[in-house]
Structures are given as structure tokens and as C-alpha cells.
PDB file of N, CA and C in Angstrom:
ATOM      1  N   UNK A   1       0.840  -1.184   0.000  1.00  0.00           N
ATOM      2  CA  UNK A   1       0.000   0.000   0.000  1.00  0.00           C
ATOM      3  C   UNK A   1       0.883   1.245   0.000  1.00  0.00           C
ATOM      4  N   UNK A   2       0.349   2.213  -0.547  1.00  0.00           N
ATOM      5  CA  UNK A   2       1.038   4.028  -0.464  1.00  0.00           C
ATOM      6  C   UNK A   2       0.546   4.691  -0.609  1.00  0.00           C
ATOM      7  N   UNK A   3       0.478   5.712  -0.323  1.00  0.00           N
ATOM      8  CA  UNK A   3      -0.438   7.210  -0.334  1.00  0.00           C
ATOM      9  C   UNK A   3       0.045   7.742  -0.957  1.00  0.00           C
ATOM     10  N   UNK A   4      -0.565   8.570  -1.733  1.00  0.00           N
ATOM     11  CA  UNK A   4      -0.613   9.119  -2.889  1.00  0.00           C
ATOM     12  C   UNK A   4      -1.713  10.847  -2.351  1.00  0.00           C
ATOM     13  N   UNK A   5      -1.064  11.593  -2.480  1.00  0.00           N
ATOM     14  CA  UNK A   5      -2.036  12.968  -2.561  1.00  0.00           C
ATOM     15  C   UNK A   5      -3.024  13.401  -3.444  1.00  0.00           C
ATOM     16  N   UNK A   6      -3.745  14.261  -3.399  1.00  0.00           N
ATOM     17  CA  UNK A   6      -4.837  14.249  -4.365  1.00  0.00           C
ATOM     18  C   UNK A   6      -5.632  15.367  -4.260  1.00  0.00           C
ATOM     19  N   UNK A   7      -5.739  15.994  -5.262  1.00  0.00           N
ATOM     20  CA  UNK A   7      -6.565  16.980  -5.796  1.00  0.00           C
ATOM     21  C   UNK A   7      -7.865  17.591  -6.060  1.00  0.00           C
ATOM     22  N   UNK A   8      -8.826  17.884  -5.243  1.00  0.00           N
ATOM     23  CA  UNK A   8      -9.773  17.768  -5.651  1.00  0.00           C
ATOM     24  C   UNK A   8     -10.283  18.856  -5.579  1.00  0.00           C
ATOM     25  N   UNK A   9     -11.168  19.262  -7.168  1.00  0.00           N
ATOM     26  CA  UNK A   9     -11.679  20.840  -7.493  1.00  0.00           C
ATOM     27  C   UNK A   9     -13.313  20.550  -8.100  1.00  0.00           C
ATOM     28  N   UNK A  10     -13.929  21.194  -7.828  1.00  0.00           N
ATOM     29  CA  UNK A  10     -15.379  21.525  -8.463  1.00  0.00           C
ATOM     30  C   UNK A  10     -15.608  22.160  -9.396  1.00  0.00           C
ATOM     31  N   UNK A  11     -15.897  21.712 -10.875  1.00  0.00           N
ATOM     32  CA  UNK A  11     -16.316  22.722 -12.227  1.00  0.00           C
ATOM     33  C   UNK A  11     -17.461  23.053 -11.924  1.00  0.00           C
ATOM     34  N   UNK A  12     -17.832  23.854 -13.338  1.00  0.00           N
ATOM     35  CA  UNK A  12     -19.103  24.823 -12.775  1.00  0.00           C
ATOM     36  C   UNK A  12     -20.405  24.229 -12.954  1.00  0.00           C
ATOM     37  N   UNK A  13     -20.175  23.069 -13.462  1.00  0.00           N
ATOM     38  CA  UNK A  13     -21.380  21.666 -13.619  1.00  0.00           C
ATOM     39  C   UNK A  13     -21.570  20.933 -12.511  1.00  0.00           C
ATOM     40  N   UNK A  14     -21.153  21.145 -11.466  1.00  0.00           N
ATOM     41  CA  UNK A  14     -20.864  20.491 -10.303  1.00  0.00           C
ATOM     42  C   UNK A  14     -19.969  19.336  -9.849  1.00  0.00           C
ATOM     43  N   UNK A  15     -19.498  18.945 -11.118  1.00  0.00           N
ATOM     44  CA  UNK A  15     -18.646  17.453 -10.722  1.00  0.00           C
ATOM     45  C   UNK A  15     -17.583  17.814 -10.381  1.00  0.00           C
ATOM     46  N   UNK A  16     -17.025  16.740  -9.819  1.00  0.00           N
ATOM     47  CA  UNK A  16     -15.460  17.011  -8.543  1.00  0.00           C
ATOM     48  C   UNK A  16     -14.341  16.317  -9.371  1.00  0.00           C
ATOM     49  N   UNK A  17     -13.481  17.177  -9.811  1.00  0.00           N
ATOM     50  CA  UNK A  17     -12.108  16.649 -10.475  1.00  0.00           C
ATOM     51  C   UNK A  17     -11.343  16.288  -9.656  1.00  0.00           C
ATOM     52  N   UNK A  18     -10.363  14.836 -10.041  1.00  0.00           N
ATOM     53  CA  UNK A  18      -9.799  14.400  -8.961  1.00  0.00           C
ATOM     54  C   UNK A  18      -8.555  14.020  -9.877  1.00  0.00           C
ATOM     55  N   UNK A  19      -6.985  14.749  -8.935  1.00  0.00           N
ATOM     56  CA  UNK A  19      -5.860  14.515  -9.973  1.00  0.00           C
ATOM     57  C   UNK A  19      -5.001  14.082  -9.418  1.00  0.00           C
ATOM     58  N   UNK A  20      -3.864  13.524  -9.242  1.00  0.00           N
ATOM     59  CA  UNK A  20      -3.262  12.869  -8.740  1.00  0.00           C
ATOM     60  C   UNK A  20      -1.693  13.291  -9.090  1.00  0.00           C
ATOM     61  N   UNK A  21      -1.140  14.212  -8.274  1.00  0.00           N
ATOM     62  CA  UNK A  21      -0.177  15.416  -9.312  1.00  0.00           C
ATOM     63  C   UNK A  21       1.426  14.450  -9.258  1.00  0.00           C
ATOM     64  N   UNK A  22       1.385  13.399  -8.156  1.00  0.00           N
ATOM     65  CA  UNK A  22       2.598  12.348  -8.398  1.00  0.00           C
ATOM     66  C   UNK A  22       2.580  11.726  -9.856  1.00  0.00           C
ATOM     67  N   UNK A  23       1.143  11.687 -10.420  1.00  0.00           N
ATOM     68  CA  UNK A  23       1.768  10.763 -11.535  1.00  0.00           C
ATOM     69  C   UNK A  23       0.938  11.586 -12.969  1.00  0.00           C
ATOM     70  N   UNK A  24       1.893  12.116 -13.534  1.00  0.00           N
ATOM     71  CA  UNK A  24       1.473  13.113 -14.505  1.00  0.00           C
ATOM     72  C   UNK A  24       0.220  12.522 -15.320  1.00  0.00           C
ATOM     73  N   UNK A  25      -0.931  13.413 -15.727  1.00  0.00           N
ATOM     74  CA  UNK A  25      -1.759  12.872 -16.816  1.00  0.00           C
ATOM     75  C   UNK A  25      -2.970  11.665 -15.542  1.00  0.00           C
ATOM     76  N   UNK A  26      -2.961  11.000 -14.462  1.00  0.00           N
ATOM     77  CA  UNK A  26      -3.865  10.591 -13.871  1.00  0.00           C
ATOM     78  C   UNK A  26      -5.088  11.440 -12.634  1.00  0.00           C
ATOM     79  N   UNK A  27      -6.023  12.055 -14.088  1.00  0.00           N
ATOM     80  CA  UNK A  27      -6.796  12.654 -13.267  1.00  0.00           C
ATOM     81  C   UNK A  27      -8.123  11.538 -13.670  1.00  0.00           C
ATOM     82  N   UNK A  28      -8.969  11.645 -12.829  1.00  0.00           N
ATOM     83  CA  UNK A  28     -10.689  11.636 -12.668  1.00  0.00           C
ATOM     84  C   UNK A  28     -11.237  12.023 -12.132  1.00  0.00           C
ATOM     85  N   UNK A  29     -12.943  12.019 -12.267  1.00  0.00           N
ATOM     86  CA  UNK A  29     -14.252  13.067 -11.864  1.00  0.00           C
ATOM     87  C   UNK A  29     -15.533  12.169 -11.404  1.00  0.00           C
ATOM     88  N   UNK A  30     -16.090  12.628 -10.762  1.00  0.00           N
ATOM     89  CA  UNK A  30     -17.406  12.133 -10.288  1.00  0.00           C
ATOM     90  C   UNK A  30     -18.113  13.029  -9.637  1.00  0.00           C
ATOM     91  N   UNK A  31     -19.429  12.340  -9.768  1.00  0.00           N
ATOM     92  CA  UNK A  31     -20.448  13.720  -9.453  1.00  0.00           C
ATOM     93  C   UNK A  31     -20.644  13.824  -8.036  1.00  0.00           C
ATOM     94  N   UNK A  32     -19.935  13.332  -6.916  1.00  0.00           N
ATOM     95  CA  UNK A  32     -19.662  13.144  -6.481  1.00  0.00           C
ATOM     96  C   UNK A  32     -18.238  12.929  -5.249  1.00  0.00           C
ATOM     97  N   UNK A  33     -17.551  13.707  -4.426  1.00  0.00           N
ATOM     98  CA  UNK A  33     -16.211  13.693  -3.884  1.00  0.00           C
ATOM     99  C   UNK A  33     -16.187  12.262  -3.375  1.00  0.00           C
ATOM    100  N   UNK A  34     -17.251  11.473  -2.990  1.00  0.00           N
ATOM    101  CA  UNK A  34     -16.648   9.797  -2.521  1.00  0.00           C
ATOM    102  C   UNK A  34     -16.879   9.638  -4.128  1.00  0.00           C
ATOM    103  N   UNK A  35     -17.793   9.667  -4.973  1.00  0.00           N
ATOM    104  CA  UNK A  35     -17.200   9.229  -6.442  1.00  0.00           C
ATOM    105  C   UNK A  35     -16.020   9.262  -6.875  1.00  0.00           C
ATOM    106  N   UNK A  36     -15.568  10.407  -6.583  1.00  0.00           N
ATOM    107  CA  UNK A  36     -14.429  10.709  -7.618  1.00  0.00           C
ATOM    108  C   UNK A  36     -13.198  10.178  -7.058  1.00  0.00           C
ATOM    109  N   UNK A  37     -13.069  10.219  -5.112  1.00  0.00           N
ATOM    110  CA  UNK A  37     -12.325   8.848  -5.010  1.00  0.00           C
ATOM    111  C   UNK A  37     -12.507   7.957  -5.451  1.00  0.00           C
ATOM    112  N   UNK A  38     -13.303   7.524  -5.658  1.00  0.00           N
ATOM    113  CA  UNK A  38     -13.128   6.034  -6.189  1.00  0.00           C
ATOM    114  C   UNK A  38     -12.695   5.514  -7.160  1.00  0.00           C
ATOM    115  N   UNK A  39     -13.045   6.959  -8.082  1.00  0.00           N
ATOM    116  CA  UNK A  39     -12.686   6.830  -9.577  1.00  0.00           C
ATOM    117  C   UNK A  39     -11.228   7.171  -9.771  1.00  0.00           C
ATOM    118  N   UNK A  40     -10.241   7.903  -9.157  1.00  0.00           N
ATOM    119  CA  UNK A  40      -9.273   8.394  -8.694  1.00  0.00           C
ATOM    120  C   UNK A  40      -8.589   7.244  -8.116  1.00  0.00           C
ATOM    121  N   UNK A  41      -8.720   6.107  -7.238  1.00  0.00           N
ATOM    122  CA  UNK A  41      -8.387   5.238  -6.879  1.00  0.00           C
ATOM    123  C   UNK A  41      -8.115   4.350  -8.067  1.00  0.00           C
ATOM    124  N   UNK A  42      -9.159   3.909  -8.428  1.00  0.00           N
ATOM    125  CA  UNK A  42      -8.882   2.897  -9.832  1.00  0.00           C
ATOM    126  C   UNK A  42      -7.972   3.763 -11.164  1.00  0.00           C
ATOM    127  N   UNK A  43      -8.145   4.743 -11.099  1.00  0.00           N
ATOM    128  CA  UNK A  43      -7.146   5.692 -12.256  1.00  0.00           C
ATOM    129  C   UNK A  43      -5.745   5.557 -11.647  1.00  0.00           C
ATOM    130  N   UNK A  44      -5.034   5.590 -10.531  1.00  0.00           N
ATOM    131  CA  UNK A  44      -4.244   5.440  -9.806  1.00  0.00           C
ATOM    132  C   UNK A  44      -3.352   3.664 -10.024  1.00  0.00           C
ATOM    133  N   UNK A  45      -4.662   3.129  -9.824  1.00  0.00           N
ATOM    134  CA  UNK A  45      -4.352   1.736  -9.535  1.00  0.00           C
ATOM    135  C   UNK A  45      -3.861   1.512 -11.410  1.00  0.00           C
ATOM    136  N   UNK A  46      -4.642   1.966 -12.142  1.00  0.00           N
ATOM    137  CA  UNK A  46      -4.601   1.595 -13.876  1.00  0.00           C
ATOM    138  C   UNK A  46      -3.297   2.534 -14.392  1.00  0.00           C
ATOM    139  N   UNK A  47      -2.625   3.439 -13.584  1.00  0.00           N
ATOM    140  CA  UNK A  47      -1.502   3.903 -13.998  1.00  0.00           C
ATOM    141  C   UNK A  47      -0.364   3.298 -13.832  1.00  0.00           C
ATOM    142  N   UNK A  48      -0.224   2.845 -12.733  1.00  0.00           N
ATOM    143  CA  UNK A  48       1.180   2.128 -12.140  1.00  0.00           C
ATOM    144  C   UNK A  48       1.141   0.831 -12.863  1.00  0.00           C
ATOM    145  N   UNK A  49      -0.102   0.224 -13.020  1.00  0.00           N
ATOM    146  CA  UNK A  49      -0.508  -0.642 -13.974  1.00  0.00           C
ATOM    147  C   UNK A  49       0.356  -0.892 -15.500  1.00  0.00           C
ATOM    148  N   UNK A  50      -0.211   0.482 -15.882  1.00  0.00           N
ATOM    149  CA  UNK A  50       0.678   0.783 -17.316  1.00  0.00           C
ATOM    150  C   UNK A  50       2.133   1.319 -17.101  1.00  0.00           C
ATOM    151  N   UNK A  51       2.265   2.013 -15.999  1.00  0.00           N
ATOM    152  CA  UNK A  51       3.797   2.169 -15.463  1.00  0.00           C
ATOM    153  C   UNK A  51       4.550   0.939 -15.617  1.00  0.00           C
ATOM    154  N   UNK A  52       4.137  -0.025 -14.565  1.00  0.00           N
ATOM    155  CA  UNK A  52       5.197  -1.466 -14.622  1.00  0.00           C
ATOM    156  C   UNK A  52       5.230  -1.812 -15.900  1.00  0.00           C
ATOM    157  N   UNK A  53       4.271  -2.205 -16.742  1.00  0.00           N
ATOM    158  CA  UNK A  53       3.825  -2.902 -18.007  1.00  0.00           C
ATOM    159  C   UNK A  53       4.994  -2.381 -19.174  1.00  0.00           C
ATOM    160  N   UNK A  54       5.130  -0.925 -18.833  1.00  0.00           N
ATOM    161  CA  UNK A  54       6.400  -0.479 -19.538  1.00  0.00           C
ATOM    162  C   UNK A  54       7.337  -0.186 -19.403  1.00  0.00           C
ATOM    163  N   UNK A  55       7.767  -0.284 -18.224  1.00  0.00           N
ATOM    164  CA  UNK A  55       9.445  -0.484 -17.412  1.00  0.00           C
ATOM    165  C   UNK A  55       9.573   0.879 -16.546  1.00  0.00           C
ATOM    166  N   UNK A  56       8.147   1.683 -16.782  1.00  0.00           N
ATOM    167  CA  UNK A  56       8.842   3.140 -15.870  1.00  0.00           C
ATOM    168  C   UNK A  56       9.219   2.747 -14.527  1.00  0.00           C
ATOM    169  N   UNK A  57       9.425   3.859 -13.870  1.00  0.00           N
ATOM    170  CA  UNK A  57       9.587   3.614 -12.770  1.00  0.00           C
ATOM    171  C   UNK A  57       8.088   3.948 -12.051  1.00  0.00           C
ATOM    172  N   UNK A  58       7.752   2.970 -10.754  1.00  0.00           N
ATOM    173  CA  UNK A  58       6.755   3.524 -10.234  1.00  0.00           C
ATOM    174  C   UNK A  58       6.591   4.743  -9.256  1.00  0.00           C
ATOM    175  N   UNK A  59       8.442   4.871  -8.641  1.00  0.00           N
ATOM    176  CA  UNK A  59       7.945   6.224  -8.066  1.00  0.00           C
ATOM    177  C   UNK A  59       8.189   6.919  -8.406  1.00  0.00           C
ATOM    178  N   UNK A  60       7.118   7.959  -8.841  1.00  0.00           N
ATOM    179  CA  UNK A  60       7.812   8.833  -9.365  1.00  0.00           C
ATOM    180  C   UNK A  60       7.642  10.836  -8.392  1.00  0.00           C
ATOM    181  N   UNK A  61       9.139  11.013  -8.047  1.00  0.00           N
ATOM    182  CA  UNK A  61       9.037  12.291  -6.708  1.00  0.00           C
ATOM    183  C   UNK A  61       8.104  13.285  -7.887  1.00  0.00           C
ATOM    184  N   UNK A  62       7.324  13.730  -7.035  1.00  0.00           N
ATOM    185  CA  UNK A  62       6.854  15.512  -6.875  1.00  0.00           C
ATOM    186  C   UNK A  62       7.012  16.066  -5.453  1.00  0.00           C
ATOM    187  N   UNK A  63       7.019  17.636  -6.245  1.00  0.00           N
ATOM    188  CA  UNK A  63       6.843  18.508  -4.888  1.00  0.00           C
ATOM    189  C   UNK A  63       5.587  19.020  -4.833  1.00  0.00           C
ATOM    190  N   UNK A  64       4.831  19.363  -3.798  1.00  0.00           N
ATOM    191  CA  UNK A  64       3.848  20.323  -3.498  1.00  0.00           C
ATOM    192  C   UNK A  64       4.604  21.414  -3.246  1.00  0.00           C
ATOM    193  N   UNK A  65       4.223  22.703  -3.345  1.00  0.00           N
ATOM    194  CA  UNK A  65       5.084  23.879  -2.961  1.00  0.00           C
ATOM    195  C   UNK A  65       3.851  25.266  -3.430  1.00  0.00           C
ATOM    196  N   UNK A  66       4.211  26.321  -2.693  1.00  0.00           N
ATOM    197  CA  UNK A  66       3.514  27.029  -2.433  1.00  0.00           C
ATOM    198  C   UNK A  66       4.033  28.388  -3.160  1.00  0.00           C
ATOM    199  N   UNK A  67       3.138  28.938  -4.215  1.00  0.00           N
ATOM    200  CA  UNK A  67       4.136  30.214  -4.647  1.00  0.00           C
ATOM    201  C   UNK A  67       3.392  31.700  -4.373  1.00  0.00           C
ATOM    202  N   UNK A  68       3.334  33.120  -3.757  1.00  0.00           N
ATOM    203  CA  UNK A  68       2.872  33.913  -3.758  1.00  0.00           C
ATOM    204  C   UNK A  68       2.629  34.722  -5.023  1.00  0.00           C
ATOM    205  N   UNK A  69       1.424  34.647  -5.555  1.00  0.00           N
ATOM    206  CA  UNK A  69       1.431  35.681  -6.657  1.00  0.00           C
ATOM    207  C   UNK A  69       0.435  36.759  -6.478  1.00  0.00           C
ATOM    208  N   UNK A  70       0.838  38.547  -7.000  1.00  0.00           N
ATOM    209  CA  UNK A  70       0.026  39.031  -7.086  1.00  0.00           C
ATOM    210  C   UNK A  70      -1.465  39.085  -7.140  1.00  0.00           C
ATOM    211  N   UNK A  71      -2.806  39.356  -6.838  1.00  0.00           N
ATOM    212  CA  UNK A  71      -3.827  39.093  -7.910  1.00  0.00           C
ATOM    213  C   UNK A  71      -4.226  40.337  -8.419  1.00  0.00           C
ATOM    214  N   UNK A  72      -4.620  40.712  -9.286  1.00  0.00           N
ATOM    215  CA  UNK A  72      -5.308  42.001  -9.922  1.00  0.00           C
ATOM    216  C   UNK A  72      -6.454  42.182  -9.581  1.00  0.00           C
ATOM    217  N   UNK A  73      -6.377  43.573  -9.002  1.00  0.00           N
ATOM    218  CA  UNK A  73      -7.692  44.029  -8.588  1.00  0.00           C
ATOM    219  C   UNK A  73      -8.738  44.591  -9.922  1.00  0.00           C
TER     220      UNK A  73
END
């Protein structure tokens, strides 16, 4: 098992995007925030999936990090 961080934002349709910023390109959505875990879980599980299948490596580092920017009034 590993934890993995995760992303989760609301479009203006209401569904909950769920991204997974360790492993580039594995996002999913549900109409729903326990949906979109779930769906996020199995997108997760189907990446490392195709990770091994092609020799990447499975861990792969990110940073979270925090940057100050202006906003315009």
C-alpha cells in the first residue's frame, strides 16, 4: 500500500475533479467527492498498472510547494 495525494476541485457543472499530481496525466471526476475517489483510486491503480507494463519507474518524486502571486484588482 502508499499514499498518494490528491486533488480535488469543483467545475461549474458540479462534478469534482480528482488529480493525482505524483503521476502526470492521472486525473478523474465524479459527481460526487466519494465518487471521484473512487474513480481516482482505480485511475491510480490503472496507472502504475501501465507504469510497470512499460518499465517506468513507479515512483515517481513531486513537490507540493507554495508560490505567492500578485492578484489584480
Amino acid at each position: 500500500m502508499r499514499k498518494f495525494q490528491i486533488l480535488l476541485q469543483q467545475d461549474r457543472d458540479g462534478w469534482i475533479t480528482a488529480e493525482c499530481p505524483e503521476l502526470p496525466g492521472c486525473v478523474s471526476q465524479g459527481r460526487t467527492e466519494a465518487e471521484a475517489l473512487v474513480n481516482i483510486r482505480e485511475a491510480i491503480f490503472v496507472s502504475l498498472e501501465a507504469r510497470a507494463a512499460h518499465g517506468l519507474p513507479l515512483e515517481v518524486t513531486a513537490k507540493v510547494l507554495e508560490v505567492e502571486v500578485e492578484v489584480p484588482a
